[in-house]
Structures are given as structure tokens and as C-alpha cells.
N, C-alpha and C. Protein backbone atom coordinates (compact mmCIF):
# COMPACT_ATOMS: atom_id res chain seq x y z
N UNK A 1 99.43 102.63 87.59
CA UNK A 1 100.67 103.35 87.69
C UNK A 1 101.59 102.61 88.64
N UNK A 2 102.82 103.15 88.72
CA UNK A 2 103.76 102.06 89.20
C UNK A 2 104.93 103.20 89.24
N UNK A 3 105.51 102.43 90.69
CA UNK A 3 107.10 103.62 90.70
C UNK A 3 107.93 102.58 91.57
N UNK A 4 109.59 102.58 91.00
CA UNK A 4 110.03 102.25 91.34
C UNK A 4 110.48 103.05 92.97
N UNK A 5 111.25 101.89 93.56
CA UNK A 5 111.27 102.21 95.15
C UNK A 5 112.98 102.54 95.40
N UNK A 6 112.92 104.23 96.03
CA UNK A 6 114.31 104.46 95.97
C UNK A 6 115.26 104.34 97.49
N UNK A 7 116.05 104.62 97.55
CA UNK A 7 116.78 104.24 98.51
C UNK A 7 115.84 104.68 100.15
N UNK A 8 116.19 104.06 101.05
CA UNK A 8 115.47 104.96 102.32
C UNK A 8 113.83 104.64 102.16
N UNK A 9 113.21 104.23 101.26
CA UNK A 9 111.37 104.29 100.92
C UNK A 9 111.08 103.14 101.72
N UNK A 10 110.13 103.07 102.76
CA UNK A 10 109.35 102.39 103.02
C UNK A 10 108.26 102.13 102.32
N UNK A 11 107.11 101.22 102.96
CA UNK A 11 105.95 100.39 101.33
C UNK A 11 104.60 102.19 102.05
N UNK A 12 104.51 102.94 102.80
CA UNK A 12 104.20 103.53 103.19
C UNK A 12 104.30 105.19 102.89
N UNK A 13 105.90 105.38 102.41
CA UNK A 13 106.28 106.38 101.72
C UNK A 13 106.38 106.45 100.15
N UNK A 14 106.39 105.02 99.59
CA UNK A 14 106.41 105.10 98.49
C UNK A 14 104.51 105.27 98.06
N UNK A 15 103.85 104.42 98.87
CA UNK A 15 102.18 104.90 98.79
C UNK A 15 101.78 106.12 99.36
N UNK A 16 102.47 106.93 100.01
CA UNK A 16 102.52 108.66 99.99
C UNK A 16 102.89 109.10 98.47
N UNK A 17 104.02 109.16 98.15
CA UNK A 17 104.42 109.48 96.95
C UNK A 17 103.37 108.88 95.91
N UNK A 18 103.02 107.79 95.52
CA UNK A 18 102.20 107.24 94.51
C UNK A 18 100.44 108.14 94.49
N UNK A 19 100.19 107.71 95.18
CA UNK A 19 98.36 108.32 95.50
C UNK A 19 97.80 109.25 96.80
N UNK A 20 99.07 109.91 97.29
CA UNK A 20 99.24 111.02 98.11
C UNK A 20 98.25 110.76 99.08
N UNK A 21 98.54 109.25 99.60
CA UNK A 21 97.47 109.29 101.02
C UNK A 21 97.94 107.74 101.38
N UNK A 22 97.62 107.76 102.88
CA UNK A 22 98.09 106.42 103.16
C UNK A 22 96.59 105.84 103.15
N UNK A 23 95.42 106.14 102.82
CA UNK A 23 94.21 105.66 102.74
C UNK A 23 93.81 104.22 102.12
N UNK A 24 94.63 104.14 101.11
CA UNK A 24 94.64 102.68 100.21
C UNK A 24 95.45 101.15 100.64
N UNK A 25 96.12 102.03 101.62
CA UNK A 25 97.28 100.83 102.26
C UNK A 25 96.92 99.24 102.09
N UNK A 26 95.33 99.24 102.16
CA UNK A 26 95.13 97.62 102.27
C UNK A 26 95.42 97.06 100.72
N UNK A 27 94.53 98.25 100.16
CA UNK A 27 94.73 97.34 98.63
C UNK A 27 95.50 98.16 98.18
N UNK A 28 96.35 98.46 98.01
CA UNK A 28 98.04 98.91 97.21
C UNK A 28 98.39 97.41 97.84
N UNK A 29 98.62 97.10 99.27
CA UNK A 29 99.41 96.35 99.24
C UNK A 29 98.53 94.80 98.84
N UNK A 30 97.68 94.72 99.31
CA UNK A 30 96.96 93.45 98.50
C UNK A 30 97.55 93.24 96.77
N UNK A 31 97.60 94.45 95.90
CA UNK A 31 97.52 94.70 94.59
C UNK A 31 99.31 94.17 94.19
N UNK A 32 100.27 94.40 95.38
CA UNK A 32 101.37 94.05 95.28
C UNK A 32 101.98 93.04 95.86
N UNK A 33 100.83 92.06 96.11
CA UNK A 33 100.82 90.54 97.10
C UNK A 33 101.93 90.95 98.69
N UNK A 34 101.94 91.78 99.14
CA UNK A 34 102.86 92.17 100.19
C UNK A 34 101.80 92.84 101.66
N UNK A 35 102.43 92.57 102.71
CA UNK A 35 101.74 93.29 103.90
C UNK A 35 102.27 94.73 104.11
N UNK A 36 101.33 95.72 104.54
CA UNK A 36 101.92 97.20 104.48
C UNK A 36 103.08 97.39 105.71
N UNK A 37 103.56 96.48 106.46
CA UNK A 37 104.84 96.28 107.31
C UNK A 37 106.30 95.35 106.30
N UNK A 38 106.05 95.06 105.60
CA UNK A 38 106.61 94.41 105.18
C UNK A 38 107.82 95.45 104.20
N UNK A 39 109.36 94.92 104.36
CA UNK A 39 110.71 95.52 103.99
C UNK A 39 110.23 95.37 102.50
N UNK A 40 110.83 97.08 101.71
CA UNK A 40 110.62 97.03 100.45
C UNK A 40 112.38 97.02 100.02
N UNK A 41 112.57 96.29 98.96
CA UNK A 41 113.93 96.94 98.44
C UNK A 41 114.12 97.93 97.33
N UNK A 42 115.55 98.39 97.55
CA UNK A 42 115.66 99.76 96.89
C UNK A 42 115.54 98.67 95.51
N UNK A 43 114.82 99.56 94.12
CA UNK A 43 114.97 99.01 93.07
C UNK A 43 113.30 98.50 92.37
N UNK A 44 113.12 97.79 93.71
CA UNK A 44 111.88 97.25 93.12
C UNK A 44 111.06 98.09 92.94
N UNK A 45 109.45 98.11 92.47
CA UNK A 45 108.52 98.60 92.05
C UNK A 45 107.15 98.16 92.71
N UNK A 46 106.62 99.14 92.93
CA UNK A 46 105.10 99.53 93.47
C UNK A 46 104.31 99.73 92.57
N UNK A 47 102.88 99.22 92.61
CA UNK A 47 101.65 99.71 91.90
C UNK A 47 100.42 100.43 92.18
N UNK A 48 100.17 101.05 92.08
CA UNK A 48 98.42 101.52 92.86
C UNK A 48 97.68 102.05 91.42
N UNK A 49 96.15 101.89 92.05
CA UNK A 49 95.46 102.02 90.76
C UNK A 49 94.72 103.06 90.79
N UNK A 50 95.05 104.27 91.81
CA UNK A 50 94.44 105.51 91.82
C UNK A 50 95.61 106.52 91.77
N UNK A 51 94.88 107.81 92.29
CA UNK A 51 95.42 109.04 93.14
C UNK A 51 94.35 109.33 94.18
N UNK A 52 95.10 108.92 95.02
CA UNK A 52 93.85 109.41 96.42
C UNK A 52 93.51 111.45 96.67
N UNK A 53 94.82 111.88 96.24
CA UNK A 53 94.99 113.47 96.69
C UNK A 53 95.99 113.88 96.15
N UNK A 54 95.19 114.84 94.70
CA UNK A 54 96.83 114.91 93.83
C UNK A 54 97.81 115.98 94.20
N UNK A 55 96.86 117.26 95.05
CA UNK A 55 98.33 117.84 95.66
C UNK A 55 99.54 117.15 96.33
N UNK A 56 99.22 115.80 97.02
CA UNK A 56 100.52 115.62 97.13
C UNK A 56 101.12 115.15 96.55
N UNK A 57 100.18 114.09 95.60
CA UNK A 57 101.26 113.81 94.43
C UNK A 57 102.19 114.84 93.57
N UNK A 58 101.73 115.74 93.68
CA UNK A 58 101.89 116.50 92.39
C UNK A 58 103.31 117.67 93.33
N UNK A 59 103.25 117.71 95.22
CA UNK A 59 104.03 117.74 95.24
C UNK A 59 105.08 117.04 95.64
N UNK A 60 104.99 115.75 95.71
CA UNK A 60 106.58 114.77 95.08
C UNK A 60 107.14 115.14 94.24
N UNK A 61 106.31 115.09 93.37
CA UNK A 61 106.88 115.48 91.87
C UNK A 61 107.88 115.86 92.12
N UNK A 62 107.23 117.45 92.27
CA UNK A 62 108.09 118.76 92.33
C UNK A 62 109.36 118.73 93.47
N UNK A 63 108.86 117.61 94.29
CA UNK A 63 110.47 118.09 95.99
C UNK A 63 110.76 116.22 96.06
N UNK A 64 111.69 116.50 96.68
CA UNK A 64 112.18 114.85 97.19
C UNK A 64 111.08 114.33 97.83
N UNK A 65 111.06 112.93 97.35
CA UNK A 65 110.26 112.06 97.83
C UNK A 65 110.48 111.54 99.10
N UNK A 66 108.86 111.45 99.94
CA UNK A 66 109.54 110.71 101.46
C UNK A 66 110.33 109.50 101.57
N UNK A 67 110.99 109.49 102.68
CA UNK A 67 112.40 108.38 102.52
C UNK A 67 111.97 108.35 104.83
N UNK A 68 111.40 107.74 104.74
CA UNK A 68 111.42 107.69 106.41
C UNK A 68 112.49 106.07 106.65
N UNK A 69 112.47 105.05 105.67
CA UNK A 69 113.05 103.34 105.99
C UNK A 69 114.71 103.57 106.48
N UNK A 70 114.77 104.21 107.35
CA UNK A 70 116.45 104.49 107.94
C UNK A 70 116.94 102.74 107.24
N UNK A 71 116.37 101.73 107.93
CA UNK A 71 117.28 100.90 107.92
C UNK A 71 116.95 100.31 106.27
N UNK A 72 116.42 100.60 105.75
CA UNK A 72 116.60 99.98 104.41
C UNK A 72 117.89 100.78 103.72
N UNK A 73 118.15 101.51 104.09
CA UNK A 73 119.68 102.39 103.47
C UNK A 73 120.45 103.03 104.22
N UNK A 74 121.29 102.20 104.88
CA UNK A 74 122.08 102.23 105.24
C UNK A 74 123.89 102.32 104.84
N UNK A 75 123.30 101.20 103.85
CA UNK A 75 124.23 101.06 102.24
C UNK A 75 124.67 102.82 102.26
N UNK A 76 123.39 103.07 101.58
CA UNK A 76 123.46 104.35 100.92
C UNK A 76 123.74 105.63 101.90
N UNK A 77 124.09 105.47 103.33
CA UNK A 77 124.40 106.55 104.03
C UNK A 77 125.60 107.58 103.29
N UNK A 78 126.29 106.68 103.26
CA UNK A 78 127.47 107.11 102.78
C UNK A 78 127.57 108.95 101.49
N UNK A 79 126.59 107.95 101.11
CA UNK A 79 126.61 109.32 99.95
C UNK A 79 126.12 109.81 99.77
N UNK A 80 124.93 110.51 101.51
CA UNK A 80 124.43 111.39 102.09
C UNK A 80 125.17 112.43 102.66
N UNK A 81 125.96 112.00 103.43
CA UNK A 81 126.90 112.93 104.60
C UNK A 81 128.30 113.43 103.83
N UNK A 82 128.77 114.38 104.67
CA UNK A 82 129.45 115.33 103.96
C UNK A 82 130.66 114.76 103.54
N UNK A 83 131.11 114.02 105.07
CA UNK A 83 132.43 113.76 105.29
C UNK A 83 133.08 114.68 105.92
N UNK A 84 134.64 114.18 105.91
CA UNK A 84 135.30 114.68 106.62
C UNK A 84 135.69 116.12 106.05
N UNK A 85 135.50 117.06 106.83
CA UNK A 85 136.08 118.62 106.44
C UNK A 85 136.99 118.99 107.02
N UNK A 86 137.72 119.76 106.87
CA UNK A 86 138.97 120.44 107.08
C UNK A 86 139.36 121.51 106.48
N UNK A 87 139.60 122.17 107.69
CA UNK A 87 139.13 124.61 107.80
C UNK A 87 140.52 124.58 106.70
N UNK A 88 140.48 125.64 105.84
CA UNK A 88 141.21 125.40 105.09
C UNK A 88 142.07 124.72 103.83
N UNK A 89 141.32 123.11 103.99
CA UNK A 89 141.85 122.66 102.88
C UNK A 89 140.60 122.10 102.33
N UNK A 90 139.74 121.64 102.60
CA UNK A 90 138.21 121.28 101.92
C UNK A 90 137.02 122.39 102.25
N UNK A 91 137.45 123.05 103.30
CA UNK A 91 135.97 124.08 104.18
C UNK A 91 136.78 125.06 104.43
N UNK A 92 136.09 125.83 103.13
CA UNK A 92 136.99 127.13 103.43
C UNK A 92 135.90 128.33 103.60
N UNK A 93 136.27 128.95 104.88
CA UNK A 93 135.30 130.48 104.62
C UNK A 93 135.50 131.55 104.15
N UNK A 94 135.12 131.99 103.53
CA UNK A 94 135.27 132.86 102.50
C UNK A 94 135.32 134.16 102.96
């Protein structure tokens, strides 16, 4: 199995999400010629050849996936945060 790596994923969160345990770390990352410190980019793709613990896989699924790599997306802050509001003409209380 294999998942691509989304914005914010470290090689650590995306092997949370994949086989719901950081237990495999040596060989996930052996299996993906990479060290488990080593910068993933948004886009690319991960492999592992189990499920260590499928409740957590199973809840990724279901909720957002962990995203702990602050600095791998940074790019992508942007179209996290709200922006600028203003009482009345964008933030209105009702």
C-alpha cells in the first residue's frame, strides 16, 4: 500500500496514517530508500507493507490526517488562516 504525502506530513505522520503505529519506522523507511528524519515533500508517495493497528488506520480514514512538518508547509499556510476580518463587513454577528 502506498499514500501520497499531503501538505504539513512528516515521513512519521504519514507512517501513523499508513499502518497506525510508528513501530515499522526502520523498514517503511528502508522500503522507501529514505532515513525516518529525513524532509518528505508534499506530493510524493510512501509505501509500507502492513497495518500495524487498524483502529488507527481506520481512524484517518474517517478525521484529518496527522500533519505535525510545520516547516514543510509553510507555502500552504496561507490557505489555513482566516485572514483578515472586519466587524461588520466580513464578521458579522448575528
Amino acid at each position: 500500500m502506498e499514500s501520497k504525502v499531503l501538505a504539513g506530513q512528516n515521513f512519521l505522520d504519514k507512517l501513523l496514517e499508513l499502518t497506525g503505529s510508528i513501530d515499522d519506522a526502520l523498514s517503511v523507511a528502508e522500503l522507501n530508500d529514505m532515513g525516518i528524519t529525513d524532509d518528505i515533500s508534499k506530493g510524493n508517495y510512501i509505501k509500507a507493507k502492513r497495518i500495524v493497528d487498524k483502529k488507527t488506520v481506520d481512524f484517518f480514514k474517517k478525521h484529518q490526517p496527522p500533519a505535525t512538518a510545520i516547516a514543510n508547509y509553510v507555502d500552504d499556510f496561507t490557505q489555513l488562516v482566516i485572514g483578515t476580518m472586519v466587524i461588520k463587513k466580513n464578521f458579522i454577528i448575528g
